[in-house]
C-alpha atoms as a PDB file:
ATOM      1  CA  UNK A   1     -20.574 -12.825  -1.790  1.00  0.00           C
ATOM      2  CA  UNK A   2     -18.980  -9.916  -3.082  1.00  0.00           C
ATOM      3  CA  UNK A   3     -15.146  -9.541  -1.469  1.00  0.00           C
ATOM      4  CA  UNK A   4     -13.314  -6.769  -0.269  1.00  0.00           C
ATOM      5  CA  UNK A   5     -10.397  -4.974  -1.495  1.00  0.00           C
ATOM      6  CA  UNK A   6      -9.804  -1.549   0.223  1.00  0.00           C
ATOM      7  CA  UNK A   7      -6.762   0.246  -0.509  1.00  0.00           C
ATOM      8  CA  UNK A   8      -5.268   1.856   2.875  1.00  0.00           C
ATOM      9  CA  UNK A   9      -4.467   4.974   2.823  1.00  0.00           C
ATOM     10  CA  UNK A  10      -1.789   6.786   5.635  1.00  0.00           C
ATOM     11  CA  UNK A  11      -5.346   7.203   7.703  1.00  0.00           C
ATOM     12  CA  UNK A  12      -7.078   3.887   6.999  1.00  0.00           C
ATOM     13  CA  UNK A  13      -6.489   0.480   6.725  1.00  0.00           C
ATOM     14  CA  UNK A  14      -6.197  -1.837   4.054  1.00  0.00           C
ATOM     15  CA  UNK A  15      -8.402  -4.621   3.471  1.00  0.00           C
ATOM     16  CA  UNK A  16      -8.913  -8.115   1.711  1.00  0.00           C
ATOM     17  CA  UNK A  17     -10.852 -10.497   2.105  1.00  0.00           C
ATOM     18  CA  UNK A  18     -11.687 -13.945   1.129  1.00  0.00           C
ATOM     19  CA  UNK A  19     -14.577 -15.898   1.537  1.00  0.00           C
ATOM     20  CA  UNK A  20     -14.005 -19.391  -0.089  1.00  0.00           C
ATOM     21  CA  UNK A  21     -10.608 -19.188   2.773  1.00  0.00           C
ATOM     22  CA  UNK A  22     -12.721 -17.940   5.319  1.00  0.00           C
ATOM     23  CA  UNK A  23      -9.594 -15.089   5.401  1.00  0.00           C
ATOM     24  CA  UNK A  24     -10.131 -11.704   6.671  1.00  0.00           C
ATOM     25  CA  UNK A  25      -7.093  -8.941   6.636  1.00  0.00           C
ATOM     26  CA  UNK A  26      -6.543  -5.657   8.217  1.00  0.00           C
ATOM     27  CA  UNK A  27      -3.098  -3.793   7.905  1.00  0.00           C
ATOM     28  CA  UNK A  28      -1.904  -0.690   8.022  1.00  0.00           C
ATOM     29  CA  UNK A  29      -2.952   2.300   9.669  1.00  0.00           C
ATOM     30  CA  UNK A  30      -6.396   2.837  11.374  1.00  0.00           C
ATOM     31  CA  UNK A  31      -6.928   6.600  12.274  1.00  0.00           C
ATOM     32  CA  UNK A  32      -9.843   7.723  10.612  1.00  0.00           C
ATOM     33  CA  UNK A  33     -11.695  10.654  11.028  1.00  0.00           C
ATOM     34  CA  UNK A  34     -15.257   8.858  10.586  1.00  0.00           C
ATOM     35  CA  UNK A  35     -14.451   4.917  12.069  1.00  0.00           C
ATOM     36  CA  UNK A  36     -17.852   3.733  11.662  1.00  0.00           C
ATOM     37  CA  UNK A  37     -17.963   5.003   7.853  1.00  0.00           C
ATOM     38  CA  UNK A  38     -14.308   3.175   7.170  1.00  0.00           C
ATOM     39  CA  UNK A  39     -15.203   0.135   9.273  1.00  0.00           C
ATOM     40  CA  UNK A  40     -18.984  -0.192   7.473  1.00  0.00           C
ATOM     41  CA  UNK A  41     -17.721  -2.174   4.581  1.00  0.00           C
ATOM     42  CA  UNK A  42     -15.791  -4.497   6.753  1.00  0.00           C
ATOM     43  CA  UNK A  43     -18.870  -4.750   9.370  1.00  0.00           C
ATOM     44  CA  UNK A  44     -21.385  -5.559   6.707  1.00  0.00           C
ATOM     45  CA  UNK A  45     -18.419  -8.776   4.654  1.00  0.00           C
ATOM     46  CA  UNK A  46     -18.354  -9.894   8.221  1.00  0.00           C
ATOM     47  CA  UNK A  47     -22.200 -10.104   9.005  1.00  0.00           C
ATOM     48  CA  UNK A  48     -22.893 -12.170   5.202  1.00  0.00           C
ATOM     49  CA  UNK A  49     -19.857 -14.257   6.328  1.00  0.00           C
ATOM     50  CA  UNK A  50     -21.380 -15.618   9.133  1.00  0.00           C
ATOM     51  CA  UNK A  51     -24.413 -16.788   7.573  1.00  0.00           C
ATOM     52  CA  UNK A  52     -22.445 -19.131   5.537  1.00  0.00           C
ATOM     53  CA  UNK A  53     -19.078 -19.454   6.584  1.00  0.00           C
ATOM     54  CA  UNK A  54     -16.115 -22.088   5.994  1.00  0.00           C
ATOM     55  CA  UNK A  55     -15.185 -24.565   8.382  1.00  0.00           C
ATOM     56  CA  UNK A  56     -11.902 -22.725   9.239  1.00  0.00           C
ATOM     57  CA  UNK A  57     -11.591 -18.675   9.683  1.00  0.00           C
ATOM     58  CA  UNK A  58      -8.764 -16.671   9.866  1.00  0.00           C
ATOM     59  CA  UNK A  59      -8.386 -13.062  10.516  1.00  0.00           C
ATOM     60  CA  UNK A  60      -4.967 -11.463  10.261  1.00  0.00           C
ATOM     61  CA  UNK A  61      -4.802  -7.875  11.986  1.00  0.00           C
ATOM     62  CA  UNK A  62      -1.626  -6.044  11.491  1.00  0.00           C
ATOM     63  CA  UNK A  63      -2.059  -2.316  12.445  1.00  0.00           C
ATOM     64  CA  UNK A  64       0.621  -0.333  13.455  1.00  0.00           C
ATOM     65  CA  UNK A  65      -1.610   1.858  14.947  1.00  0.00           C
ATOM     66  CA  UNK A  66      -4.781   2.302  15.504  1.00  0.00           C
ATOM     67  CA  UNK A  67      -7.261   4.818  17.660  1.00  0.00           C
ATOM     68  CA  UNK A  68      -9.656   4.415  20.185  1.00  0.00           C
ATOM     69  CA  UNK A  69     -12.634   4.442  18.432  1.00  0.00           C
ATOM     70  CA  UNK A  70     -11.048   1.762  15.787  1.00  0.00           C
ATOM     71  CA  UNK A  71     -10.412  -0.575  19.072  1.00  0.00           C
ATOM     72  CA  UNK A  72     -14.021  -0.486  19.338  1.00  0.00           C
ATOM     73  CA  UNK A  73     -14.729  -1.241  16.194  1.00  0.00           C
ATOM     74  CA  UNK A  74     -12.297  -3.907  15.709  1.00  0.00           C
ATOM     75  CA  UNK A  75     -14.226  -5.474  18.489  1.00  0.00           C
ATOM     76  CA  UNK A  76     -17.223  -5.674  17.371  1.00  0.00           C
ATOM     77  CA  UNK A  77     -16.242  -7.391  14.546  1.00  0.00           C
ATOM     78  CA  UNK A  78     -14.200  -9.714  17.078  1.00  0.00           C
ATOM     79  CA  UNK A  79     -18.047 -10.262  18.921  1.00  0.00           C
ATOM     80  CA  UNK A  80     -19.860 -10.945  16.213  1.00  0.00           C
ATOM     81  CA  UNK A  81     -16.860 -13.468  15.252  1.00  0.00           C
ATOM     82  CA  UNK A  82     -17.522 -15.003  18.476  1.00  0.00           C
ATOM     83  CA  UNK A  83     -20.698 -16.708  17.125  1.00  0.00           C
ATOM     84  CA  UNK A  84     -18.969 -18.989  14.919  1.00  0.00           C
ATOM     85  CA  UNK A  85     -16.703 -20.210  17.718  1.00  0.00           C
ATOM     86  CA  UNK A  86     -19.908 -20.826  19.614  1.00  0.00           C
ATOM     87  CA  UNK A  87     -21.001 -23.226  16.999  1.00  0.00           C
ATOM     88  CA  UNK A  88     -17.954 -25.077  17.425  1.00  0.00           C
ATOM     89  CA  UNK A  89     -15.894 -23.598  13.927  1.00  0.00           C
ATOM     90  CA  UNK A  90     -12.086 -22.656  13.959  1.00  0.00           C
ATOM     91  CA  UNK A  91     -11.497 -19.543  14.151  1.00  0.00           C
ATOM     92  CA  UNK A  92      -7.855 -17.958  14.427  1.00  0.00           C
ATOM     93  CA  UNK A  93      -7.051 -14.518  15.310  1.00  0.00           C
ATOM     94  CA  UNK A  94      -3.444 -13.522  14.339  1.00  0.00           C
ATOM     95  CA  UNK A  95      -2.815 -10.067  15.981  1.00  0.00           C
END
């Protein structure tokens, strides 16, 4: 599984991820003119994840700000999250 390493930029956030943790991180700023294009990338990690994921996940969110449209697609990654929670895995959320 390939990981993620975005730089942010004073529009977008940065991102890291690691799958062996089961850590996902968002920081920074999340403005973007195209959401769905910056949040793709993030979407897709998350979807492979959940076909084989760790025991224990964490996702760490620190934005500082972030837009409507990046609300909505920081919950969707939050739903499809849910599934492993369903199945009875740890999952943390640290907003």
């Amino acid at each position: 599984m390939e990981e993620l390493a975005i730089m942010g930029t004073p529009k977008t956030p940065a991102v890291r991820s690691d799958s062996n943790q089961g850590l996902l991180e968002i920081t920074g700023r999340s403005n973007p003119e195209n959401t769905v294009e910056v949040f793709k990338p993030i979407v897709n990690w998350v979807e492979e994840y959940i076909q084989n994921p760790g025991e224990k996940t964490t996702i760490n969110i620190q934005l500082e700000h972030f837009n409507t449209s990046s609300s909505k697609s920081l919950i969707g990654i939050l739903k499809r999250l849910e599934a492993l929670k369903k199945e009875g895995r740890d999952i943390v959320i640290n907003w």
